[in-house]
Protein backbone atom coordinates (compact mmCIF):
# COMPACT_ATOMS: atom_id res chain seq x y z
CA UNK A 1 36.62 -46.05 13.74
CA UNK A 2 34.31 -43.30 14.11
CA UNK A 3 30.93 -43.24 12.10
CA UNK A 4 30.05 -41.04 9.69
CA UNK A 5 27.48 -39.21 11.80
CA UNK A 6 30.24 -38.39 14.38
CA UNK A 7 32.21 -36.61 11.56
CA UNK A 8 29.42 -34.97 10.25
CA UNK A 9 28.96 -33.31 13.44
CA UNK A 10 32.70 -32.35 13.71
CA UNK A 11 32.48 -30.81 10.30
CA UNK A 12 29.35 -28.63 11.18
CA UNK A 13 30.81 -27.62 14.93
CA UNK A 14 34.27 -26.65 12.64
CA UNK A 15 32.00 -24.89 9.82
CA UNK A 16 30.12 -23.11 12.53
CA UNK A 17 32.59 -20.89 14.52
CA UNK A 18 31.35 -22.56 17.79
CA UNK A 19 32.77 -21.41 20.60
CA UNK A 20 32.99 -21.44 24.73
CA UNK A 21 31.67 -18.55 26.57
CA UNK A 22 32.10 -17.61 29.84
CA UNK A 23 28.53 -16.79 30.42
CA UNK A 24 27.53 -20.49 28.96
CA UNK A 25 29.62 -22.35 31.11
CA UNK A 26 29.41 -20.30 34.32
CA UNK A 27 32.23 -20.74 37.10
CA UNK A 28 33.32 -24.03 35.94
CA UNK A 29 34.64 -22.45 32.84
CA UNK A 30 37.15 -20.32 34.54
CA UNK A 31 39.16 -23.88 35.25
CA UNK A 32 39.40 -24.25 31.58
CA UNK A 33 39.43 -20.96 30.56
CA UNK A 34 43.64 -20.61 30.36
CA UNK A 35 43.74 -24.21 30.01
CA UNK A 36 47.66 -25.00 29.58
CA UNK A 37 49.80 -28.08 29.94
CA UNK A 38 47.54 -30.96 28.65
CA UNK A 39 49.10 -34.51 28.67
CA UNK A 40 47.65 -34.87 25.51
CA UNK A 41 50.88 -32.48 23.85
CA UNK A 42 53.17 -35.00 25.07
CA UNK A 43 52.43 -36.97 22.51
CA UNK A 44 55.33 -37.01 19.55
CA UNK A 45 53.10 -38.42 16.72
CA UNK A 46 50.17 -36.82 15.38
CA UNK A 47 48.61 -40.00 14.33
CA UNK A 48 48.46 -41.10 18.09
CA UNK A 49 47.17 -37.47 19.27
CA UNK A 50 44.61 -37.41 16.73
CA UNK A 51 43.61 -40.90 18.09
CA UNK A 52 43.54 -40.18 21.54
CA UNK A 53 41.47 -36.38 20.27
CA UNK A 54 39.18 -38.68 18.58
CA UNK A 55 39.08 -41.03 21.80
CA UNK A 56 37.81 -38.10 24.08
CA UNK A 57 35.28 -36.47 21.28
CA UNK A 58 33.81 -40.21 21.19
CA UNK A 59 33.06 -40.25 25.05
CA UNK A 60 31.82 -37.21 25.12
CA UNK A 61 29.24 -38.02 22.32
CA UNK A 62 28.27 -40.94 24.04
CA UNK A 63 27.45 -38.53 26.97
CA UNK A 64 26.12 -35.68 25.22
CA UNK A 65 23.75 -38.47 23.38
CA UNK A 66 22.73 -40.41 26.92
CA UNK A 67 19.18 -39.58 28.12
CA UNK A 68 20.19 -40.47 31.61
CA UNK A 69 23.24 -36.85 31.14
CA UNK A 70 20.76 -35.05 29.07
CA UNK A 71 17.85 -34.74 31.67
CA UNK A 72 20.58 -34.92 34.78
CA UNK A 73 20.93 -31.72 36.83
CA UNK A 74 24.88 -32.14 36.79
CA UNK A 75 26.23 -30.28 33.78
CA UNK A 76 27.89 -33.03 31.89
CA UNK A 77 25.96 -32.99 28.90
CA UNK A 78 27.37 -29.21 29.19
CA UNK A 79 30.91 -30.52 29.34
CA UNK A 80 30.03 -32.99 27.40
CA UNK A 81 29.13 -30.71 24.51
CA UNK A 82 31.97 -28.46 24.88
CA UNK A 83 34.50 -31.78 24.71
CA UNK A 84 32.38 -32.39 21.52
CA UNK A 85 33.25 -28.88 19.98
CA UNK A 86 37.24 -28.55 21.55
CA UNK A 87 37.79 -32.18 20.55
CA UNK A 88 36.00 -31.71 17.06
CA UNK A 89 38.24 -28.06 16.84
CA UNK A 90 41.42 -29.85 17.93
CA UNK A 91 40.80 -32.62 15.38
CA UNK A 92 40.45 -30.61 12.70
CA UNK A 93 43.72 -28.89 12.67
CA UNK A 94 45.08 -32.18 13.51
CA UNK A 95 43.81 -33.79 9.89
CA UNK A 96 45.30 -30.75 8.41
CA UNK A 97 48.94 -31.37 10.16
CA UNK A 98 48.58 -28.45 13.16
CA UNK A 99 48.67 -28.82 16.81
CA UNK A 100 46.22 -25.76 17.82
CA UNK A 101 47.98 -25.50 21.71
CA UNK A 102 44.44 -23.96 22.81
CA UNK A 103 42.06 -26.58 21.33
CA UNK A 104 44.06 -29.30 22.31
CA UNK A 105 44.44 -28.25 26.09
CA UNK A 106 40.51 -27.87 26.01
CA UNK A 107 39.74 -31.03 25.10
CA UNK A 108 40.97 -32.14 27.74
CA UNK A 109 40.05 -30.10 30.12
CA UNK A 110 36.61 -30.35 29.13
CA UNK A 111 36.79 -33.44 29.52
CA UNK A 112 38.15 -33.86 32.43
CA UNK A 113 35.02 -31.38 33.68
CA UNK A 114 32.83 -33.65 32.34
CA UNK A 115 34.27 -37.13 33.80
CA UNK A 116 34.26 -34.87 36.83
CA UNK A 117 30.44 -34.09 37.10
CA UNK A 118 29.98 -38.22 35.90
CA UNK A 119 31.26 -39.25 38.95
């Protein structure tokens, strides 16, 4: 289960419009930019996807909230806060019975990014 602050934040990042830039993420965004193919579409149910959505939006809180990512000079807080806003995105349509194709392959790549820049 997710807390209520998590949601909140998912709510406001949906409310807001938020979106990835080119010039925010620099180079590294161009490997997410056409994003396509995520595992995560595989997935028949929508319960389980919105699970495994909610899964990678978790981690990347976790990171995004970590003093040790936040004053780091890798950019995974960066990824780490576009997960946050894909993820949040993807969940969103999920709750209301879409799969948004873009979001969805986003998440993952984002996170992927940021698991990248963790290691």
């Amino acid at each position: 289960m997710f807390s209520m602050r998590r949601v909140l934040a998912a709510a406001i990042l949906l409310a807001g419009g938020v979106t990835a830039q080119a010039a925010d993420l620099g180079e590294g965004y161009a490997q997410c930019a056409l994003a396509t193919g995520s595992s995560l579409l595989g997935q028949e149910n929508n319960a389980a996807l919105s699970d495994e959505v909610v899964r990678l939006m978790n981690e990347a809180v976790g990171v995004a909230d970590d003093p040790r990512w936040i004053n780091s000079r890798q950019p995974a807080f960066t990824w780490a806060s576009e997960t946050k806003v894909a993820c949040g995105m993807a969940y969103g349509y999920l709750k209301a019975s879409y799969r948004d194709v873009d979001s969805i392959n986003k998440c993952e790549c984002f996170h992927s990014r940021m698991l990248q820049y963790m290691n």
